[in-house]
Protein backbone atom coordinates (compact mmCIF):
# COMPACT_ATOMS: atom_id res chain seq x y z
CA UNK A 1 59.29 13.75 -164.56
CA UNK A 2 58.20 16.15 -161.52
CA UNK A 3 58.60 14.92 -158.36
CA UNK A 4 56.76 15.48 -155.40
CA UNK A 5 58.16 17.91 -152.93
CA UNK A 6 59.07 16.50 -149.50
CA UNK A 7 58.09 18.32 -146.06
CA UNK A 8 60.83 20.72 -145.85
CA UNK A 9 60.36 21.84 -149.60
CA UNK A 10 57.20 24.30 -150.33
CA UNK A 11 55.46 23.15 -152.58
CA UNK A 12 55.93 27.01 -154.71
CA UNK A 13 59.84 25.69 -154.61
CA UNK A 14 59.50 22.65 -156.67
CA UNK A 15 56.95 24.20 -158.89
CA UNK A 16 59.08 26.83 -159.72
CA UNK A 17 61.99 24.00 -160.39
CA UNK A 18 60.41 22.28 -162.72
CA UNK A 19 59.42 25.54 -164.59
CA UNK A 20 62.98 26.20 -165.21
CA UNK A 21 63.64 22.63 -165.99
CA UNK A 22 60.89 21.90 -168.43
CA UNK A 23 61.65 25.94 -170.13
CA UNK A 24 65.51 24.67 -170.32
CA UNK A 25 64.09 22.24 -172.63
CA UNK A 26 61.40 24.06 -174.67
CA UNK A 27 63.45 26.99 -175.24
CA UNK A 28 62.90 27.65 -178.99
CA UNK A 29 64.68 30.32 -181.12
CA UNK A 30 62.42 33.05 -182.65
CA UNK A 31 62.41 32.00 -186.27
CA UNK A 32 60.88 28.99 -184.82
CA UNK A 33 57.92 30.90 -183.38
CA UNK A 34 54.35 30.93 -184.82
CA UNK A 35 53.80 34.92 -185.80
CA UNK A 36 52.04 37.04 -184.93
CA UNK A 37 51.92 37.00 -180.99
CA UNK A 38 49.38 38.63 -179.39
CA UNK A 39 50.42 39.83 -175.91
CA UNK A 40 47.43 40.92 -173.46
CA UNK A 41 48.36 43.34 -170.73
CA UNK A 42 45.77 43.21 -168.18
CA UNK A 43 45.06 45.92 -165.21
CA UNK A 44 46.96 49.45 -165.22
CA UNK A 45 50.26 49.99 -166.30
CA UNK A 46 52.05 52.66 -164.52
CA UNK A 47 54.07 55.78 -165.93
CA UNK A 48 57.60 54.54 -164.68
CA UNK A 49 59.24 57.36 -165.20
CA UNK A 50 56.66 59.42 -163.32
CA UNK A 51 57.05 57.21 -160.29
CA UNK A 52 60.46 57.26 -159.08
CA UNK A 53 61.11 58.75 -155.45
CA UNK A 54 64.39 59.30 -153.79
CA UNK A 55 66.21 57.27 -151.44
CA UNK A 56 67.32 58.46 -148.26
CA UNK A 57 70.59 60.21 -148.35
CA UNK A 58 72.39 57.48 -146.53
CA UNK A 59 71.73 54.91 -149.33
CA UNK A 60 74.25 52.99 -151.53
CA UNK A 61 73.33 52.71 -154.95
CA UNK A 62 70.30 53.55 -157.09
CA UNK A 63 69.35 57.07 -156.06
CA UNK A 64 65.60 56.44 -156.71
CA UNK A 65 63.49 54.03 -156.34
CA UNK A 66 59.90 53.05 -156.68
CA UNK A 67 57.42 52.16 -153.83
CA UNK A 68 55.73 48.66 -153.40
CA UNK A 69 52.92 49.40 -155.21
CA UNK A 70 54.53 50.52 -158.32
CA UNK A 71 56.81 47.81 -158.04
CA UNK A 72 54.28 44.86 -157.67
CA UNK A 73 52.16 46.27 -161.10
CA UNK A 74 55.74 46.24 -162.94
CA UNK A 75 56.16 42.36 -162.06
CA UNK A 76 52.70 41.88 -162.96
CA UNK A 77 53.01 43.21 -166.42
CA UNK A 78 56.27 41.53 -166.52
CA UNK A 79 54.86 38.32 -165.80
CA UNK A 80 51.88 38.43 -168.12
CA UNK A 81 54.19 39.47 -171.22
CA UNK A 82 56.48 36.37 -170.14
CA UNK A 83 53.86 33.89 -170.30
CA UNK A 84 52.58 34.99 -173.18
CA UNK A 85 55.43 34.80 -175.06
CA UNK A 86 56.74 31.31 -174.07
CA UNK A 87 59.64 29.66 -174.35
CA UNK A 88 61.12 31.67 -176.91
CA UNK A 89 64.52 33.52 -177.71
CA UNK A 90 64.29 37.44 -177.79
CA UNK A 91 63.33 38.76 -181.59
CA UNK A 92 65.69 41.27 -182.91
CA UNK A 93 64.01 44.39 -184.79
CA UNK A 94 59.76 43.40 -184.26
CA UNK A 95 57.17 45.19 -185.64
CA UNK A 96 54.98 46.21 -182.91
CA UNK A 97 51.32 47.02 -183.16
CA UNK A 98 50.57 48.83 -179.95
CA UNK A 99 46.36 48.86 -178.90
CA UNK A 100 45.89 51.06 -175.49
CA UNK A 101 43.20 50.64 -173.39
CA UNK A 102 42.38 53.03 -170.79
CA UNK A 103 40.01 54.90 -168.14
CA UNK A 104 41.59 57.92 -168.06
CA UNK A 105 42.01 59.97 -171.43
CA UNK A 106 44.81 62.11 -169.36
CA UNK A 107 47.20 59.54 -169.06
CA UNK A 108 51.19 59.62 -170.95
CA UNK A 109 51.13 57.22 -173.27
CA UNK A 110 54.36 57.99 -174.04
CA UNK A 111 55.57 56.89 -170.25
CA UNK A 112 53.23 53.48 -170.34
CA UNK A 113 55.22 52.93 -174.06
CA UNK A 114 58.06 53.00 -171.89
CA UNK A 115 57.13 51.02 -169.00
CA UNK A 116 56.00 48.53 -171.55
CA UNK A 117 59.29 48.46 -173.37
CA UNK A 118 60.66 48.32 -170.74
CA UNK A 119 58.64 44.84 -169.05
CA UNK A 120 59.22 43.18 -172.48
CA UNK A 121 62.96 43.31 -172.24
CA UNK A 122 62.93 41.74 -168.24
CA UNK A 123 60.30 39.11 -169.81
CA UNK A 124 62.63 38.12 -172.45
CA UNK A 125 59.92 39.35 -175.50
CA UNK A 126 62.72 41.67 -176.97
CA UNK A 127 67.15 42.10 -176.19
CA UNK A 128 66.85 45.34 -175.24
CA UNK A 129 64.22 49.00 -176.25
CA UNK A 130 68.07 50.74 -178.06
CA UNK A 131 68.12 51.17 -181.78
CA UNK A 132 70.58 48.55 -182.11
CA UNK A 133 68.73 45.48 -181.22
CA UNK A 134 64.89 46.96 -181.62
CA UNK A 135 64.60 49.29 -184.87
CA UNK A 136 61.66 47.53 -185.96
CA UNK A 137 58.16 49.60 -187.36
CA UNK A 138 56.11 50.78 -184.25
CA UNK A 139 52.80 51.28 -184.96
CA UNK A 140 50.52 53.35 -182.01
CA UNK A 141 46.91 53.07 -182.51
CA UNK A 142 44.76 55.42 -181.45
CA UNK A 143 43.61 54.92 -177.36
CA UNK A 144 40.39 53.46 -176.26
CA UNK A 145 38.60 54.52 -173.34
CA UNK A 146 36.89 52.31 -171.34
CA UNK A 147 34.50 52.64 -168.70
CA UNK A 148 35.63 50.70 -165.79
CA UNK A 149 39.42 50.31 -164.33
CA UNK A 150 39.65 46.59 -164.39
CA UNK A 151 38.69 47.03 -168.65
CA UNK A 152 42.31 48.38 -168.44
CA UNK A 153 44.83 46.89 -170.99
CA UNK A 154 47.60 46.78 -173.71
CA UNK A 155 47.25 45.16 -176.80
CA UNK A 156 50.61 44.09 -178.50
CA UNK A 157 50.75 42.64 -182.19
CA UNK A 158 54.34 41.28 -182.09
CA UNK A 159 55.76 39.66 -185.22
CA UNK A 160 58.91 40.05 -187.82
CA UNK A 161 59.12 43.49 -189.43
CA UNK A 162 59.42 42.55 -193.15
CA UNK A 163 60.83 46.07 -193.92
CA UNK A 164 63.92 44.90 -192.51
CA UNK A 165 63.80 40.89 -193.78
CA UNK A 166 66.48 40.41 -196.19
CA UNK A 167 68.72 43.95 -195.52
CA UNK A 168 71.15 42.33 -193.42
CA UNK A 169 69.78 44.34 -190.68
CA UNK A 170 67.59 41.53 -188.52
C-alpha cells in the first residue's frame, strides 16, 4: 500500500519509494519474460564516444567528461530502455534486431550502436556489451531517414538467440 507523503516529503520522494518497493517485488528472471521485446528509443541518440571533453587539469578522476546536454539525452535513452523492459533480470547472449531512424544520413552508426549498448547495460536490458555475457546474433538493418528531428528513433527487437539455446553457452 502507498502512502501519502507528509509536508516535509516531496511528493517525487515517495513516488520514487514505492517504485523501488513495488520493482523489489515484480522483479522477474528473464526466462520468465514474454519474447520478443520491442524497445522504442525516442529523440536523438548521441555519438558518445564523439562527445567526451577534458576536464580541467586540476581534476581527480575521470579525465573526460561529457557536458549537460549530452548527459541529459544519455539518461533519457536510459530511462526509456528501462521502462520498457520492466521488471526483469538482465538476458545473457540476446539476439538483437537493431532498426535506426534518423535525419541525418551522415551520422556513425557505429558510435549510436555504442551509446545504445551502452544505455541498455545502466537500464538493466543486458549484464554488460563484452563477449562474455552478450555474444548473441546482432542484426543491423539498413537506416531510415526521416524528415523531421523529433521522427528520430531506435528500434530494438530483443529476444533469446536460439543459435546459442541448448550449447551450454546462454
Amino acid at each position: 500500500m502507498i502512502r501519502l507523503p507528509s509536508k516535509r516529503e516531496g511528493l517525487a520522494a515517495a513516488i520514487a519509494a514505492a517504485e523501488r518497493k513495488a520493482d523489489a517485488k515484480r522483479l522477474v528472471s528473464a526466462a520468465a519474460q514474454k519474447f520478443p521485446v520491442w524497445i522504442e528509443l525516442k529523440g536523438k541518440v548521441p555519438s558518445k564516444k564523439n562527445l567526451l571533453r577534458p576536464r580541467a587539469a586540476r581534476s581527480r578522476g575521470r579525465r573526460h567528461m561529457y557536458d549537460e546536454e549530452t548527459r541529459a539525452l544519455l539518461t533519457a535513452v536510459e530511462t526509456q530502455a528501462r521502462i520498457a523492459w520492466g521488471p526483469h533480470r538482465a538476458i545473457p547472449h540476446p539476439r538483437v534486431d537493431v532498426y535506426f531512424e534518423t535525419v541525418n544520413a551522415s551520422q556513425d552508426r557505429d558510435g549510436i550502436w555504442t551509446t545504445v549498448l551502452d544505455c541498455l547495460k545502466r537500464a538493466g536490458v543486458i549484464h554488460d556489451d563484452s563477449i562474455r555475457h552478450f555474444n548473441g546474433t546482432v542484426v543491423l538493418h539498413p537506416a531510415k531517414i526521416v524528415a523531421q528531428a523529433r521522427l528520430a528513433r531506435v528500434f530494438l527487437c530483443i529476444k533469446p538467440d536460439p543459435a546459442l539455446e541448448g550449447k551450454g553457452e546462454v
